[in-house]
N, C-alpha and C. Protein backbone atom coordinates (compact mmCIF):
# COMPACT_ATOMS: atom_id res chain seq x y z
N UNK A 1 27.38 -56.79 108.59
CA UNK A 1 27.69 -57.42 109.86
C UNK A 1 26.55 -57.19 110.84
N UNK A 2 26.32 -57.76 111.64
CA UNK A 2 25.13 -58.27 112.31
C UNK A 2 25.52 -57.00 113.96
N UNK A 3 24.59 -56.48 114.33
CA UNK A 3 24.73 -55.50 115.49
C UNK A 3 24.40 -56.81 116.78
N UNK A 4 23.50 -57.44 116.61
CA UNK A 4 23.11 -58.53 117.58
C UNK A 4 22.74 -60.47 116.52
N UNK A 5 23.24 -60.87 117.48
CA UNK A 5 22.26 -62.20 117.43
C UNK A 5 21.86 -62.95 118.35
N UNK A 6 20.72 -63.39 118.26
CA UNK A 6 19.58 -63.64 119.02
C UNK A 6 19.19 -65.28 119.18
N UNK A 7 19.09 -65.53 120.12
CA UNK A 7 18.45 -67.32 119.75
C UNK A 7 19.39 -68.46 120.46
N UNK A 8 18.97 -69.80 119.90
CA UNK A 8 19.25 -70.65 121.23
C UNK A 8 21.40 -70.85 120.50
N UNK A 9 21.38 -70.90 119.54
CA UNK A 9 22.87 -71.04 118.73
C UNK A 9 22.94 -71.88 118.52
N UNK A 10 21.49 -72.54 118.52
CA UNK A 10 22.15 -74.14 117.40
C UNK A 10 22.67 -74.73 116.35
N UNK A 11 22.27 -73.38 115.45
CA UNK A 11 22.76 -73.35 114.00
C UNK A 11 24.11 -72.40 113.69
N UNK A 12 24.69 -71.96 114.80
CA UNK A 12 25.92 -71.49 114.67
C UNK A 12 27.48 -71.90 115.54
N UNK A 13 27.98 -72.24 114.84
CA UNK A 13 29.55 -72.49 115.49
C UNK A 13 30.42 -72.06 115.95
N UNK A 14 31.31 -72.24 116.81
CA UNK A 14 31.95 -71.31 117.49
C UNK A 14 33.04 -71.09 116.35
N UNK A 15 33.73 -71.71 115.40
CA UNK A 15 34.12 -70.98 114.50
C UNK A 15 33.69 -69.88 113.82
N UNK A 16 32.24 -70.28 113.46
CA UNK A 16 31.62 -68.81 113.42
C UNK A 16 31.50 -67.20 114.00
N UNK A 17 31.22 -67.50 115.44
CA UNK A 17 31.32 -66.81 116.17
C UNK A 17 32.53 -66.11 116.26
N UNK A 18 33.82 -66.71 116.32
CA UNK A 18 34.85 -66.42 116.13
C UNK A 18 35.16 -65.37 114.73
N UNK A 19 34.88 -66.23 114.23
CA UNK A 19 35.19 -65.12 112.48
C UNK A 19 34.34 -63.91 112.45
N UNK A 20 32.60 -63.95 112.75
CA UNK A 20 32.03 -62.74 112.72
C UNK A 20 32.88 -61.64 114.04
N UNK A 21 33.39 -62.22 115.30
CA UNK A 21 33.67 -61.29 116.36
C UNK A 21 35.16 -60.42 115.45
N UNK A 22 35.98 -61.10 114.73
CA UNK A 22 37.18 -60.94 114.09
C UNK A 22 36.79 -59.87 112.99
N UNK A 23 35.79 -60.01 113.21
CA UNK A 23 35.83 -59.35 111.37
C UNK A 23 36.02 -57.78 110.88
N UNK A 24 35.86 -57.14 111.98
CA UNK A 24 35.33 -55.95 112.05
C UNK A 24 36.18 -55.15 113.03
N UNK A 25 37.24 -55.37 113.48
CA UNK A 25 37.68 -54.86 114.25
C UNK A 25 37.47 -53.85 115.18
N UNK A 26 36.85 -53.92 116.47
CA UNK A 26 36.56 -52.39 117.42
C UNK A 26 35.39 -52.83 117.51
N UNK A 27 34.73 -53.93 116.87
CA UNK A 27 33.04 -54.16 116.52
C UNK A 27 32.53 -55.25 117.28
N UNK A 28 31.63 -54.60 118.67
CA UNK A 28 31.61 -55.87 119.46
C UNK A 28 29.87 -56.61 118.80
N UNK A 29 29.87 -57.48 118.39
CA UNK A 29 28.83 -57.92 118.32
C UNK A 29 27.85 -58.60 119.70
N UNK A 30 26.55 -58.28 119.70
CA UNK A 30 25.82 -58.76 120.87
C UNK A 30 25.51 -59.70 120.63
N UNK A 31 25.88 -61.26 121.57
CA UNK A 31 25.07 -62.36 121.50
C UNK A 31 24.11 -62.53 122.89
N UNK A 32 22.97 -62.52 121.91
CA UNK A 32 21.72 -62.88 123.22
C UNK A 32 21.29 -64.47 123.04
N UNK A 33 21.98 -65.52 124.14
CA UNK A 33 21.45 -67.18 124.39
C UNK A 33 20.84 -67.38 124.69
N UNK A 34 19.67 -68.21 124.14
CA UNK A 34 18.89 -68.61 124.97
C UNK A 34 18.79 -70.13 125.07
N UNK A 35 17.60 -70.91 125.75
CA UNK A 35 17.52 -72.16 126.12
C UNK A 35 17.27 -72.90 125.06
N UNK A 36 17.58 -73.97 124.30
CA UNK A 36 17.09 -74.63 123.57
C UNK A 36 15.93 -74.96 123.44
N UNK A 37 15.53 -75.35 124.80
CA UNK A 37 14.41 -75.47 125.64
C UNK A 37 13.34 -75.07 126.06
N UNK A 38 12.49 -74.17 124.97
CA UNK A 38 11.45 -73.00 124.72
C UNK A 38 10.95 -73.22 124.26
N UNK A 39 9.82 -72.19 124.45
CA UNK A 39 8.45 -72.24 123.67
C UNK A 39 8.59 -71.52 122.60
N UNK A 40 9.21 -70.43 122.49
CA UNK A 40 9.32 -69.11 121.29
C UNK A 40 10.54 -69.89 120.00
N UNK A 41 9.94 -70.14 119.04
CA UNK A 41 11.20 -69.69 117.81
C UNK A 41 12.12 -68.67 118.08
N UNK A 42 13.18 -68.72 117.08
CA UNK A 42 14.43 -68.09 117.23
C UNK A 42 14.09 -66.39 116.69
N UNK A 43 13.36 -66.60 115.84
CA UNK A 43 12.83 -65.60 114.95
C UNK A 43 11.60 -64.57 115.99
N UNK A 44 10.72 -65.42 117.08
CA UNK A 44 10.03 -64.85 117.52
C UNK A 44 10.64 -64.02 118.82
N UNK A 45 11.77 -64.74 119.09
CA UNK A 45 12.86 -64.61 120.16
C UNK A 45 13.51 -62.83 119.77
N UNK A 46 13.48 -62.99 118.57
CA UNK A 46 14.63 -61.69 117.75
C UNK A 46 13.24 -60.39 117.48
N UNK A 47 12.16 -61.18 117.01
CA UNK A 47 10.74 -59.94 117.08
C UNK A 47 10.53 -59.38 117.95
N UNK A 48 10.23 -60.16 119.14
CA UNK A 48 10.20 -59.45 120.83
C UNK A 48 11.24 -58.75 120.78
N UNK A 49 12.18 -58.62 121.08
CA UNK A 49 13.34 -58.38 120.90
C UNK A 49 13.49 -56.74 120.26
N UNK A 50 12.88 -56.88 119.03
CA UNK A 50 12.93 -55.27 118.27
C UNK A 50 11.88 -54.48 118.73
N UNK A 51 10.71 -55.66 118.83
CA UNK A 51 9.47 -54.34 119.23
C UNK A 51 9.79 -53.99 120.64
N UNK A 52 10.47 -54.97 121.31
CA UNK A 52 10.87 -54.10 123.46
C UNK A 52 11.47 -52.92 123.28
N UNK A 53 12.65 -53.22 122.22
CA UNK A 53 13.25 -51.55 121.73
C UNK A 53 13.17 -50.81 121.22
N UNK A 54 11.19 -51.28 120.74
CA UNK A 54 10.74 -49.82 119.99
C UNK A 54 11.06 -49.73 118.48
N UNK A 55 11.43 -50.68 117.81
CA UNK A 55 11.50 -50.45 116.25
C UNK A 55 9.80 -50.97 115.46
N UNK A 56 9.29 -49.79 114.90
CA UNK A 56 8.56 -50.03 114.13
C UNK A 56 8.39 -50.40 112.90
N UNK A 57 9.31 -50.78 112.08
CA UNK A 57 9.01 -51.13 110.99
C UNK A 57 10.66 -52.31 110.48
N UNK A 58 10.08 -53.95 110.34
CA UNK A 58 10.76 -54.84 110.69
C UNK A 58 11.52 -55.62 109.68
N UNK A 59 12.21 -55.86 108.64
CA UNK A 59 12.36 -56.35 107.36
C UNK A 59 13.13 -57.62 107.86
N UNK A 60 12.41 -59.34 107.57
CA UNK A 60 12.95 -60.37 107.81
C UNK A 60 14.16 -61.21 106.48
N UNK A 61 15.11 -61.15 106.82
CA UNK A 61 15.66 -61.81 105.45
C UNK A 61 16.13 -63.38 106.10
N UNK A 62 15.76 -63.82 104.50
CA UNK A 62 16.03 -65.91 104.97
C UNK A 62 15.15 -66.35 106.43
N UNK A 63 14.10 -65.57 105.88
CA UNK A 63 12.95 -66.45 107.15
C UNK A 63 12.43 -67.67 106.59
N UNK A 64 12.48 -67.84 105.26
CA UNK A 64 11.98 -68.56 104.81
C UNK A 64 13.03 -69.84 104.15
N UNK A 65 13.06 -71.13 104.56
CA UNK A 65 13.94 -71.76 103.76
C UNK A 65 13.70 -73.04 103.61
N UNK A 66 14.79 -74.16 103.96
CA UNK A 66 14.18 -75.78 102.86
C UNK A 66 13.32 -76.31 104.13
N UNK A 67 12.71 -75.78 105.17
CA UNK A 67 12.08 -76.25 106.76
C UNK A 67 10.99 -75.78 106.54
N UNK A 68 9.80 -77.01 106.27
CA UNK A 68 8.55 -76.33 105.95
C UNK A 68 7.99 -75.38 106.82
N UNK A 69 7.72 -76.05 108.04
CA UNK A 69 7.11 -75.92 109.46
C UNK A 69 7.90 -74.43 110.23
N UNK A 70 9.70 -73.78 109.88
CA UNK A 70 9.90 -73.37 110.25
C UNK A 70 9.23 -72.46 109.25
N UNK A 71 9.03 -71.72 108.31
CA UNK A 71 8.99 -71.58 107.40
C UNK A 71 7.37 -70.66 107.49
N UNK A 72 6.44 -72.07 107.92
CA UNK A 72 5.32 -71.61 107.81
C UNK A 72 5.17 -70.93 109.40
N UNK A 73 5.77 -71.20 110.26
CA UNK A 73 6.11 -70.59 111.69
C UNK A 73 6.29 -69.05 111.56
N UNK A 74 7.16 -68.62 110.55
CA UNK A 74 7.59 -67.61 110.10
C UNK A 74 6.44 -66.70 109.86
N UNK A 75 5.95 -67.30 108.40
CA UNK A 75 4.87 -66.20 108.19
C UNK A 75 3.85 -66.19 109.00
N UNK A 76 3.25 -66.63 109.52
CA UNK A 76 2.33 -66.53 110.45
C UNK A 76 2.59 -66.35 111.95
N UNK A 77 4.02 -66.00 112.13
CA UNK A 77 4.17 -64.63 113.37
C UNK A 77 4.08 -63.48 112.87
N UNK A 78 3.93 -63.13 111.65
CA UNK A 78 3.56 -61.78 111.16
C UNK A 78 2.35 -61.75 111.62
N UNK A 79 1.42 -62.67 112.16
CA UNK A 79 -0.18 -62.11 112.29
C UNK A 79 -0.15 -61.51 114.02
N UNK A 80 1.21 -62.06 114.79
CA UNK A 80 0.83 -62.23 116.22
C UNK A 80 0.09 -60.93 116.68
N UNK A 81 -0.89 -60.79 117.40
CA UNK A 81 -1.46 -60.03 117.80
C UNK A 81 -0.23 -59.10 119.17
N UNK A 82 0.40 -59.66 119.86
CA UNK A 82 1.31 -58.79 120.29
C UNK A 82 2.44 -57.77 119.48
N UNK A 83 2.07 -57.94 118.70
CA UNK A 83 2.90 -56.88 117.58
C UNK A 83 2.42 -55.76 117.20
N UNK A 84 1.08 -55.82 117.48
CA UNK A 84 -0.02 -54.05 117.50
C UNK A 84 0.21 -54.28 115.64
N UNK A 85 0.56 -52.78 115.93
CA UNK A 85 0.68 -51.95 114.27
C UNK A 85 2.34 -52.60 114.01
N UNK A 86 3.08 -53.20 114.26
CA UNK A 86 4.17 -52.91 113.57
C UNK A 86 4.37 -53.41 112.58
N UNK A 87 4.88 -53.06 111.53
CA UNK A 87 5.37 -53.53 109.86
C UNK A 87 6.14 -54.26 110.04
N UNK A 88 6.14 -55.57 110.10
CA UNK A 88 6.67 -56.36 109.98
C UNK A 88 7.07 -57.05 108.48
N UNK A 89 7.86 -57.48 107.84
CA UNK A 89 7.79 -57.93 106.49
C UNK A 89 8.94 -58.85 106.25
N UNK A 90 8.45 -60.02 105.30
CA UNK A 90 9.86 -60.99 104.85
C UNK A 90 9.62 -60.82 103.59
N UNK A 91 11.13 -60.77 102.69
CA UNK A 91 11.42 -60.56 102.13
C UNK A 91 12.22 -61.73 101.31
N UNK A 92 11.61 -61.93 100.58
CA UNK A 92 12.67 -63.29 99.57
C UNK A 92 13.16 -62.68 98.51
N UNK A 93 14.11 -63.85 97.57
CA UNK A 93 14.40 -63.65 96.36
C UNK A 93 13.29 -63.08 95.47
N UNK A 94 11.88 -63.53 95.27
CA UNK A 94 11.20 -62.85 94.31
C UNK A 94 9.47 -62.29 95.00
N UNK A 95 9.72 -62.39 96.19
CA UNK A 95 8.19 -62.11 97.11
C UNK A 95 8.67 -61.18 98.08
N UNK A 96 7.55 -60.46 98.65
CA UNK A 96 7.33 -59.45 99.80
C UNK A 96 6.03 -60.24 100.75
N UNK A 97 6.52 -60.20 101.72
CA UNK A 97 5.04 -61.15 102.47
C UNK A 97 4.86 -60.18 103.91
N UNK A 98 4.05 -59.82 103.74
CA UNK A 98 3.52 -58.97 105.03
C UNK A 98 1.69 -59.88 105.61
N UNK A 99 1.82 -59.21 106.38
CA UNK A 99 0.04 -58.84 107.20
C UNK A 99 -0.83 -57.56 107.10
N UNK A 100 -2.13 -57.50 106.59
CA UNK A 100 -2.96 -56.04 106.43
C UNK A 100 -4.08 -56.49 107.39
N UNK A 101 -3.83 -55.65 108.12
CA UNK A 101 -5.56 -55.42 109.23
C UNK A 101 -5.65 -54.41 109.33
N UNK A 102 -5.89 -53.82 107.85
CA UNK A 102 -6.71 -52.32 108.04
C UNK A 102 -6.36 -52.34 106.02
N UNK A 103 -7.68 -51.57 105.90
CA UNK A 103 -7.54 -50.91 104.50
C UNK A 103 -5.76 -50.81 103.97
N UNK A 104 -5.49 -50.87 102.50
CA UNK A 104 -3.96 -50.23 102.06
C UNK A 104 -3.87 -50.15 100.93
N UNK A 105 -2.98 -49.36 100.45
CA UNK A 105 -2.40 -49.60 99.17
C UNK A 105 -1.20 -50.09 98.70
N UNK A 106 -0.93 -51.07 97.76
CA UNK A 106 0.13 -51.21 97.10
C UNK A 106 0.43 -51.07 95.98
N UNK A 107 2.09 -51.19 95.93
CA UNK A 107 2.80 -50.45 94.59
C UNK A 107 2.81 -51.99 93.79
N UNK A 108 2.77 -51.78 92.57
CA UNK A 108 3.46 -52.69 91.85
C UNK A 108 3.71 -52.80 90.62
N UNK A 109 3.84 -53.83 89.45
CA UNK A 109 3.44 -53.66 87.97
C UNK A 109 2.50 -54.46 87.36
N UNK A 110 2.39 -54.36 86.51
CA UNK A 110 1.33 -54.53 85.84
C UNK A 110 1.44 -55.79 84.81
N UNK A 111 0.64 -56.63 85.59
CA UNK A 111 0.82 -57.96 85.39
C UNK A 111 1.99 -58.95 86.22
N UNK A 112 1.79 -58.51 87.57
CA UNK A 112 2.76 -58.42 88.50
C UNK A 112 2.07 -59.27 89.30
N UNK A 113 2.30 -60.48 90.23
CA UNK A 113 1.20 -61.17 91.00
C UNK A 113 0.82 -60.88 92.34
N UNK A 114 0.00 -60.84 93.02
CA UNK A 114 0.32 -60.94 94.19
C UNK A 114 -1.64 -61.57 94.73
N UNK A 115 -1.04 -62.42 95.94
CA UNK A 115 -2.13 -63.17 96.82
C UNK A 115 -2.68 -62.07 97.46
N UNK A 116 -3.71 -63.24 98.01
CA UNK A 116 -4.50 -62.21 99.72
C UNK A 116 -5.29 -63.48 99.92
N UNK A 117 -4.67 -63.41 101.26
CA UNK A 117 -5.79 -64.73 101.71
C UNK A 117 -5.87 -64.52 103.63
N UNK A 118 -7.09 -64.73 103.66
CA UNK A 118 -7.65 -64.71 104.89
C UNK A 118 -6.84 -65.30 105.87
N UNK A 119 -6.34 -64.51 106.69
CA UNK A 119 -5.97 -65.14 108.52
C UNK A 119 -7.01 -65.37 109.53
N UNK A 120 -8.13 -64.89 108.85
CA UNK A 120 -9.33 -64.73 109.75
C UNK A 120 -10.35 -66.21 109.50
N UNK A 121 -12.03 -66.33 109.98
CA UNK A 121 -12.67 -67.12 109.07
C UNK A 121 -12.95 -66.01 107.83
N UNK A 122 -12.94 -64.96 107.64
CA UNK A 122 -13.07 -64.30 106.40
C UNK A 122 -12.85 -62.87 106.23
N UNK A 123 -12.54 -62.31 105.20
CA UNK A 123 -12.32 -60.82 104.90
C UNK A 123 -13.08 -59.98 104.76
N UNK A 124 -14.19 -59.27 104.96
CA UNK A 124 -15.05 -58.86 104.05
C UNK A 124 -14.45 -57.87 103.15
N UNK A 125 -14.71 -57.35 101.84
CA UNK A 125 -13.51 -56.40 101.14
C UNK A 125 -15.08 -55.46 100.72
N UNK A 126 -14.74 -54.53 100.99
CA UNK A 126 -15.71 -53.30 100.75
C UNK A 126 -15.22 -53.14 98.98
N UNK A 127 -13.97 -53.04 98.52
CA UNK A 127 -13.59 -52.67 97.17
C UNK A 127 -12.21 -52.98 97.12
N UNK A 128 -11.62 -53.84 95.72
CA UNK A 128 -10.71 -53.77 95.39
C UNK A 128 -10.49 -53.02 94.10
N UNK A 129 -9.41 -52.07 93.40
CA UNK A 129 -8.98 -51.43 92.75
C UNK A 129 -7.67 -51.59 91.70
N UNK A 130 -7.28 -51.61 90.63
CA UNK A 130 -5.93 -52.02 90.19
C UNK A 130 -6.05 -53.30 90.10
N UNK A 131 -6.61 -54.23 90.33
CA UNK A 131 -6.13 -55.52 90.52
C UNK A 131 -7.00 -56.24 89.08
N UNK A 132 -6.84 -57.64 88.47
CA UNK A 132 -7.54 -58.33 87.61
C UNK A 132 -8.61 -58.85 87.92
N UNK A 133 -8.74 -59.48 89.50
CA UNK A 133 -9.95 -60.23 90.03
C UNK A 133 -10.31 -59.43 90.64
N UNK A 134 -11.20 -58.10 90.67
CA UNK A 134 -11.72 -57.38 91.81
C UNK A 134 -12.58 -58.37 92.35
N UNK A 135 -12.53 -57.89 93.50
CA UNK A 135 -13.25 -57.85 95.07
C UNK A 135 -14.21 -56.90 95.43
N UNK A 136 -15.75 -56.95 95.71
CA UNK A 136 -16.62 -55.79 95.84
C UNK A 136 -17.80 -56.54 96.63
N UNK A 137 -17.77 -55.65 97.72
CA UNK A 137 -19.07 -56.42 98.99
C UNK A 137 -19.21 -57.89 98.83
N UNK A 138 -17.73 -58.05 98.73
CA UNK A 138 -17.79 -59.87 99.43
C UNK A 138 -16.86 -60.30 100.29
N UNK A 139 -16.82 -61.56 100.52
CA UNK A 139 -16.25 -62.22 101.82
C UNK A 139 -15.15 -62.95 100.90
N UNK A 140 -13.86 -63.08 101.52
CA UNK A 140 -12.42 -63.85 101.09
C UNK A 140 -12.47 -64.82 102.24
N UNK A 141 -12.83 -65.86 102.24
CA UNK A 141 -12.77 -67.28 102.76
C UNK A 141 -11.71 -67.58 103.23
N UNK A 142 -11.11 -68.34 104.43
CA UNK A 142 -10.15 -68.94 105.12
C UNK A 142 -10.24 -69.88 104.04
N UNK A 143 -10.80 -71.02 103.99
CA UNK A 143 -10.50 -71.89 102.78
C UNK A 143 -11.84 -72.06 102.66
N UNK A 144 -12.57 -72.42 101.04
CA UNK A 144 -11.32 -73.14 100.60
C UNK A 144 -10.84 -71.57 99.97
N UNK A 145 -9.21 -71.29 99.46
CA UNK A 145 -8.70 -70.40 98.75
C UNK A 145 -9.13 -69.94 97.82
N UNK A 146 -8.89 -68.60 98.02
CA UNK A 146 -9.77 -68.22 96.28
C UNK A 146 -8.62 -66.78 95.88
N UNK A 147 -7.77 -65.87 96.46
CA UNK A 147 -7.25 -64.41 96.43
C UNK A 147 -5.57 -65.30 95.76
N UNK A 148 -5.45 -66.46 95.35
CA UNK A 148 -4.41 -66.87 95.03
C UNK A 148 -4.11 -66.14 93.69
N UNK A 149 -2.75 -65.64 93.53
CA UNK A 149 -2.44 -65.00 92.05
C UNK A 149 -3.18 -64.34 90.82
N UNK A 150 -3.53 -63.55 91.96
CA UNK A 150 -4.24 -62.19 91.52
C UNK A 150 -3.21 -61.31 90.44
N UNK A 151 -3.74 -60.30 89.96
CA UNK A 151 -2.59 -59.38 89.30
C UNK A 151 -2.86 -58.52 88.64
N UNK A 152 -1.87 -57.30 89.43
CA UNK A 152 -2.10 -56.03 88.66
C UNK A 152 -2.07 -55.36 87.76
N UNK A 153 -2.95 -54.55 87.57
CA UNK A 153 -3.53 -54.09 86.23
C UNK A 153 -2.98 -52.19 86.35
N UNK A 154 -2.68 -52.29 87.02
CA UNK A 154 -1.85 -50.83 87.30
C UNK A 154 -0.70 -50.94 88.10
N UNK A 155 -0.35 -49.76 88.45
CA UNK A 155 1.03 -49.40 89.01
C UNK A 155 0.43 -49.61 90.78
N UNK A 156 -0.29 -49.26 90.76
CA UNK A 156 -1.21 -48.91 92.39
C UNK A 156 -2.46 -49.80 92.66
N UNK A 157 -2.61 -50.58 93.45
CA UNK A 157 -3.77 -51.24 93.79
C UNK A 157 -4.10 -51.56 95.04
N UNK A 158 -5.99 -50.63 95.22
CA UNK A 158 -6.39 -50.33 96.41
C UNK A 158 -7.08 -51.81 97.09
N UNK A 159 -6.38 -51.89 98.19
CA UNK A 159 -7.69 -53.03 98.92
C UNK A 159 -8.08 -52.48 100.16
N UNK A 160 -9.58 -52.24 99.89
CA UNK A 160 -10.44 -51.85 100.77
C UNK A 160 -11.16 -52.79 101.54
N UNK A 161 -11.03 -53.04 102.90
CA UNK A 161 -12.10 -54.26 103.75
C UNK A 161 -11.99 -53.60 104.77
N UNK A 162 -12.95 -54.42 105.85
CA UNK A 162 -13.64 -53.90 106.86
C UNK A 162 -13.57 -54.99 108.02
N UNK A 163 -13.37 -55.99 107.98
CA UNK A 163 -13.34 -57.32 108.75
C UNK A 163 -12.29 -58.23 108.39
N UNK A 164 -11.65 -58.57 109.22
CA UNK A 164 -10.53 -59.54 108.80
C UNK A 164 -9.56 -59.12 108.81
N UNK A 165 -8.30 -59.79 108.53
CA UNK A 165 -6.96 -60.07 108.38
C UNK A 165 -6.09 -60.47 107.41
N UNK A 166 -5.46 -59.80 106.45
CA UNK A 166 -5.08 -60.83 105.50
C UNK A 166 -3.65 -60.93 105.69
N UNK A 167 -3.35 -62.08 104.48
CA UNK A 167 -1.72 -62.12 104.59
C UNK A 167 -1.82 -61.70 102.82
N UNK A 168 -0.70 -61.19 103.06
CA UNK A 168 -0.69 -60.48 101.48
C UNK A 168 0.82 -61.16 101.10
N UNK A 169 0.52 -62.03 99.82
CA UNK A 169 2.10 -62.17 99.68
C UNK A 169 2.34 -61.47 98.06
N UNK A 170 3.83 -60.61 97.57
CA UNK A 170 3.30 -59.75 96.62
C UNK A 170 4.89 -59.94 96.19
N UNK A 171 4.69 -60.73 94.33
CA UNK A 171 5.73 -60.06 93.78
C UNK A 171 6.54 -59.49 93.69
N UNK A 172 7.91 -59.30 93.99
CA UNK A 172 8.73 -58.13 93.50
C UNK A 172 9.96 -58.33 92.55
């Protein structure tokens, strides 16, 4: 059950509303309305929202669905620069999609896929590690694409860069 919901309520009914307020008895749920009539997505509406109250680390579920545009809206508020450091991440049926602007490591398996592609005009990658296509003192291109379905060759794989932004989308 939902502690808050956030956004203009276009996609929810007052039957709805009704059944989630019912459901739980003693359980007031918070609705925060807003204008239809905005500049911010519903989703960017609910981000502000966690980082004003200080949550650092953000897990999005069904950000992604049959709405291209909302969709691609989605992942690419993971880059917003008003978000600092926070971990932000969506989460699908078979992907993990975050943002890296700074060196990291990830977990995974082996023969497991996962992207990296530039938010920037380019990445530079000092060293990649674990992975099938290493990366070593070169540049990852905004387009045309090239970090598409990569895959690991270990349990752990290091990506090391120095410039840039990526979006990492990764198997699970």
């Amino acid at each position: 059950m939902p502690d808050l919901i956030i956004g203009d309520m276009d996609s929810i009914t007052k039957s709805m509303v009704e059944r989630l307020n019912s459901a739980e008895p003693g359980k007031d749920i918070e609705f925060i309305s807003c204008s239809p009539n905005k500049d911010e997505s519903d989703t960017q509406l609910a981000l502000d929202h966690l980082i004003k109250c200080g949550f650092q680390k953000i897990i999005l579920l069904g950000a992604l669905g049959s709405s291209a545009d909302h969709s691609f809206a989605n992942i690419v508020l993971l880059a917003n620069p008003a978000y600092g450091c926070t971990d932000i991440r969506i989460i699908t049926d078979n992907s993990e999609i975050f943002v890296a602007k700074k060196s990291f490591t990830v977990e995974g398996r082996k023969g497991e896929k996962i992207s990296l592609f530039s938010l920037t005009p380019y990445v530079y990658f000092k060293k990649t590690t674990g992975l099938l296509y290493s990366l070593k003192r070169e540049k990852l291109l905004f387009s045309p694409v090239r970090g598409l379905s990569n895959e690991f060759t270990d349990s752990i794989a290091k990506i090391d860069f120095s410039e840039g932004e990526l979006l990492v989308i990764k198997e699970i």
